[in-house]
C-alpha atoms as a PDB file:
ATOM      1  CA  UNK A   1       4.964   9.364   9.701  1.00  0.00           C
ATOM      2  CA  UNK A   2       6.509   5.887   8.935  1.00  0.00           C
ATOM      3  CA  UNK A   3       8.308   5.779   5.840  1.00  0.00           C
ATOM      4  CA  UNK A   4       6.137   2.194   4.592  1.00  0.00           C
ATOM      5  CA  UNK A   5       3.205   4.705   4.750  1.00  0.00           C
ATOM      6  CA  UNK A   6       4.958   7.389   2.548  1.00  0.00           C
ATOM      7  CA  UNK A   7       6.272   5.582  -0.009  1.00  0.00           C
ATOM      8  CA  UNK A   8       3.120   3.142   0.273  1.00  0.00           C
ATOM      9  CA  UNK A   9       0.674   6.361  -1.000  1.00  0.00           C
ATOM     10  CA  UNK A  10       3.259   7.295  -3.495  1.00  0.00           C
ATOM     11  CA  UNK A  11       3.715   3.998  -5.741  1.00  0.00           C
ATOM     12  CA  UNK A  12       0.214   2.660  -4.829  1.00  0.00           C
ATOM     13  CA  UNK A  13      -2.212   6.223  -5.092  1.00  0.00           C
ATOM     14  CA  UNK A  14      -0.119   8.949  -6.555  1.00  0.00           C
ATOM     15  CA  UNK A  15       2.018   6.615  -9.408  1.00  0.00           C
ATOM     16  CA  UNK A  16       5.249   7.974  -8.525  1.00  0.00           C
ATOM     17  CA  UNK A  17       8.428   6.001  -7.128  1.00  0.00           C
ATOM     18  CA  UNK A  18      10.122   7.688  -3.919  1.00  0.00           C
ATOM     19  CA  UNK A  19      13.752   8.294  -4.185  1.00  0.00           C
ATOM     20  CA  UNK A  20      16.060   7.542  -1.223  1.00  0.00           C
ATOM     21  CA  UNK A  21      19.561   8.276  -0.075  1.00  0.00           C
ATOM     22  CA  UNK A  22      22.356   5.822   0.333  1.00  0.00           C
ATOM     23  CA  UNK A  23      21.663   5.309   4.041  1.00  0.00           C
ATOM     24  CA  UNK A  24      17.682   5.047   2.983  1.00  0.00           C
ATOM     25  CA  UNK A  25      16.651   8.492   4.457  1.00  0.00           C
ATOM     26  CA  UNK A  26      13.967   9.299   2.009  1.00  0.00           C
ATOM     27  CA  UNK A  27      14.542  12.236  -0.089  1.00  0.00           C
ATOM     28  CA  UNK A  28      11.972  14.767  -0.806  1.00  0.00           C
ATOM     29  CA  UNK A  29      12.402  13.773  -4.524  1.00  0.00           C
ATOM     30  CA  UNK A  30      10.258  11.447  -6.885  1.00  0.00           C
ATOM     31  CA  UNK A  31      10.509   9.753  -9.821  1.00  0.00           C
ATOM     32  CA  UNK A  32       7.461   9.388 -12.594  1.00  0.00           C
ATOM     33  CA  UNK A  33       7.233   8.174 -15.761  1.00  0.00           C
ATOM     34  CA  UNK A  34       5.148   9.271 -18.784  1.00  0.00           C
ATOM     35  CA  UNK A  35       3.297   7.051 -21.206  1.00  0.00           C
ATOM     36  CA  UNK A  36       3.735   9.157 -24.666  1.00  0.00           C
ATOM     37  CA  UNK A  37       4.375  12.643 -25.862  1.00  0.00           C
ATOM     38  CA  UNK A  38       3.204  15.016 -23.428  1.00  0.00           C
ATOM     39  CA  UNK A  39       3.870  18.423 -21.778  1.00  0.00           C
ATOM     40  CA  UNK A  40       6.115  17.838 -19.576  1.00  0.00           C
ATOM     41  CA  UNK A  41       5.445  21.386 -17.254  1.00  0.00           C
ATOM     42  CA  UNK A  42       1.777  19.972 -16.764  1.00  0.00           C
ATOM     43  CA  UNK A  43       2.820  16.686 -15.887  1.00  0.00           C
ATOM     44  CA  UNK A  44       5.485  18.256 -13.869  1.00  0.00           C
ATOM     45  CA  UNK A  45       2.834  20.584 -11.543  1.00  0.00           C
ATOM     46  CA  UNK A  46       0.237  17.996 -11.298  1.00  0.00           C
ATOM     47  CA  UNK A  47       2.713  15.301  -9.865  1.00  0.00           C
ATOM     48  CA  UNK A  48       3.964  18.494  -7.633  1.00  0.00           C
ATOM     49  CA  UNK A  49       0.109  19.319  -6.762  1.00  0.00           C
ATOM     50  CA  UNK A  50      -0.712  15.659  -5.903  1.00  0.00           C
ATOM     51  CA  UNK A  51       2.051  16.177  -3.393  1.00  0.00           C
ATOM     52  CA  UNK A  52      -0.120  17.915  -1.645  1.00  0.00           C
ATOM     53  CA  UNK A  53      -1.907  14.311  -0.728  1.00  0.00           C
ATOM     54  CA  UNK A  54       0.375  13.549   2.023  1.00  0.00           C
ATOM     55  CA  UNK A  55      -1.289  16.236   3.985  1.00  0.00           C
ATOM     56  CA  UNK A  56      -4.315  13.666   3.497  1.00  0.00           C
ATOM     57  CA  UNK A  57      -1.949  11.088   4.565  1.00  0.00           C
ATOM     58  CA  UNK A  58      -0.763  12.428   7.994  1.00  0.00           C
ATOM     59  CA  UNK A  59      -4.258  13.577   8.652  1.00  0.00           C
ATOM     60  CA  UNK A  60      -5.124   9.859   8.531  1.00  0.00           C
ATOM     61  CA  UNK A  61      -2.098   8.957  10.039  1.00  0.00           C
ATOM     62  CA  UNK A  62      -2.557  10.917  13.187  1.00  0.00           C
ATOM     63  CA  UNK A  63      -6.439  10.127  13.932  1.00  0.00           C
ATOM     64  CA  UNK A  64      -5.494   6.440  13.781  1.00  0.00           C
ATOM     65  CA  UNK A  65      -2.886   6.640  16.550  1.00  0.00           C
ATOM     66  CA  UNK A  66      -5.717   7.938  18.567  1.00  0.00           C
ATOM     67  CA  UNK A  67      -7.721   4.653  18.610  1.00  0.00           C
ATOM     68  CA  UNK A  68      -6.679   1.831  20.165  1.00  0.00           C
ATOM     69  CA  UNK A  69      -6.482  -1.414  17.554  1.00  0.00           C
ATOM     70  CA  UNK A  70      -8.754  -3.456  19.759  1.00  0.00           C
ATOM     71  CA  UNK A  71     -11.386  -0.779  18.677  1.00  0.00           C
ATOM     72  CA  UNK A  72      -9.935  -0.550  15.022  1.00  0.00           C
ATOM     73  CA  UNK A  73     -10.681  -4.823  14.903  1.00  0.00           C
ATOM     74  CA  UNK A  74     -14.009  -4.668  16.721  1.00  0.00           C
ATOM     75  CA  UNK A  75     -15.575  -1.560  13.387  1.00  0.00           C
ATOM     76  CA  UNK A  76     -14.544  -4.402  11.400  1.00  0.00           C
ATOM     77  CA  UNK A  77     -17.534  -6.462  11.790  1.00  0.00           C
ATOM     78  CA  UNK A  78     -19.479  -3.188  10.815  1.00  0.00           C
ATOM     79  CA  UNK A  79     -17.659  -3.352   7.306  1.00  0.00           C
ATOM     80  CA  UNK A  80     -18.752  -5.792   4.596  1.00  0.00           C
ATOM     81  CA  UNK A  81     -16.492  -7.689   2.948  1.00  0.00           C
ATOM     82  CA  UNK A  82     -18.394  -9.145   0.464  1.00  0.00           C
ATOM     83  CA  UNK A  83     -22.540  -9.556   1.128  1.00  0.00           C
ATOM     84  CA  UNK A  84     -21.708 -13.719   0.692  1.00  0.00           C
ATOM     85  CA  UNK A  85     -18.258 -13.989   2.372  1.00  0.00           C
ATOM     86  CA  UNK A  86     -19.465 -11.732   5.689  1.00  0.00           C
ATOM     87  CA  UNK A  87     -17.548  -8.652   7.081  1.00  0.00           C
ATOM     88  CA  UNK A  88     -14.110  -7.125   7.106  1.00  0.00           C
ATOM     89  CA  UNK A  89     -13.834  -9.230  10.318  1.00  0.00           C
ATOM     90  CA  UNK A  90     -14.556 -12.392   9.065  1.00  0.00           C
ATOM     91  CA  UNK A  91     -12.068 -12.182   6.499  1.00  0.00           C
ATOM     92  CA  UNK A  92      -9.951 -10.954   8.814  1.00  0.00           C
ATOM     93  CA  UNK A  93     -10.736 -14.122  10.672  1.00  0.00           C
ATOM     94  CA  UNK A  94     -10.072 -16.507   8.574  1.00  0.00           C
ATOM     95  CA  UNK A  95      -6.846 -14.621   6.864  1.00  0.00           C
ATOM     96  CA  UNK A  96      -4.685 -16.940   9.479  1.00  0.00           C
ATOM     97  CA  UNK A  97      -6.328 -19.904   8.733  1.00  0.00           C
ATOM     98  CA  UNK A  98      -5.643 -19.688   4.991  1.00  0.00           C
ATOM     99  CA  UNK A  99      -2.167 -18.779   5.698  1.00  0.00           C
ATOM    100  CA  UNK A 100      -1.443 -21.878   7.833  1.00  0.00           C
ATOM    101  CA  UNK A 101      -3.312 -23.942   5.076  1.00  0.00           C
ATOM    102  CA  UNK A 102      -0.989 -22.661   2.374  1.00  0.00           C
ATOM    103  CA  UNK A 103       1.929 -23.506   4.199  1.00  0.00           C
ATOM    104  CA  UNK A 104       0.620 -26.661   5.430  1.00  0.00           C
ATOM    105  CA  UNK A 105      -0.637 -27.904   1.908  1.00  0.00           C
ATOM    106  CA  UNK A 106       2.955 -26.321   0.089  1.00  0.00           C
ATOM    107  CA  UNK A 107       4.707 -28.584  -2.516  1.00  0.00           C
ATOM    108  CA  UNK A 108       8.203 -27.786  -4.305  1.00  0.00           C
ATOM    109  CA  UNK A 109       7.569 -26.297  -7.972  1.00  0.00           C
ATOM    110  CA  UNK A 110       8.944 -28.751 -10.543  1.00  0.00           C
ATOM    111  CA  UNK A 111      12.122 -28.054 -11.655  1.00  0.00           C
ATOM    112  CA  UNK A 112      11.974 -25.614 -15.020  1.00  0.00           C
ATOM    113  CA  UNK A 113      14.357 -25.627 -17.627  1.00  0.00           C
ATOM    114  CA  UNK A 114      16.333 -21.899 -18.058  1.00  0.00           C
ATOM    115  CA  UNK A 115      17.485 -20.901 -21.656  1.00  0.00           C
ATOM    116  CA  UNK A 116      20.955 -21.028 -21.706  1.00  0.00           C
END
C-alpha cells in the first residue's frame, strides 16, 4: 500500500501523526496528542485498537486496483454532489476549469508589512 494512503488515514481518520525514518521508510510508530488530563493506558490501547483500521484500508486499497479508472469516473455520475450543483462527475468536470480560471484570473498579494 502507498505510503500517501497510510499516512493519509492516519492524520486525516485516526488523529495520529506517522513517524518516519531518516531515509522516509515509515516506521510502525505514531505520534498522538491528548487534549487534558486523561488515562493515558486507555488512550494508549484505543490509538493501538484503531490500528486495526488499516486492515480497512488495504481492503479498500486492493478492490480498487481491480477496477479500471475509466469505470471508477463513469459511477461518478451515479453519485450526487450536491442535488443543485449535479453529480460527483460534474464537479469532477468542471474541477479543471476552475483551476485554469484561478490561475488565469491570479494577481500578486500586496506587499504586507512583517514585525520586526
Amino acid at each position: 500500500m502507498p505510503k500517501q494512503t497510510l499516512t493519509t488515514a492516519m492524520r486525516k481518520h485516526q488523529r495520529y501523526l506517522p513517524v518516519q525514518a531518516n531515509h522516509g521508510t515509515l516506521l510502525s510508530l505514531f505520534v498522538t496528542l491528548a487534549n487534558g488530563v486523561c488515562d493515558l493506558d486507555v488512550v494508549r490501547d484505543g490509538n493501538e485498537t484503531c490500528c486495526v483500521r488499516f486492515e480497512d484500508v488495504a481492503f479498500f486499497w486492493n478492490s480498487d486496483l481491480k477496477i479500471p479508472p475509466r469505470q471508477f469516473r463513469a459511477r461518478l455520475a451515479e453519485l450526487t454532489f450536491e442535488q443543485r450543483l449535479g453529480s460527483m462527475a460534474d464537479r469532477a468536470d468542471r474541477t479543471p476549469q476552475s483551476a485554469r480560471f484561478s490561475v488565469h484570473e491570479q494577481r500578486p498579494c500586496p506587499p504586507t508589512s512583517r514585525p520586526s
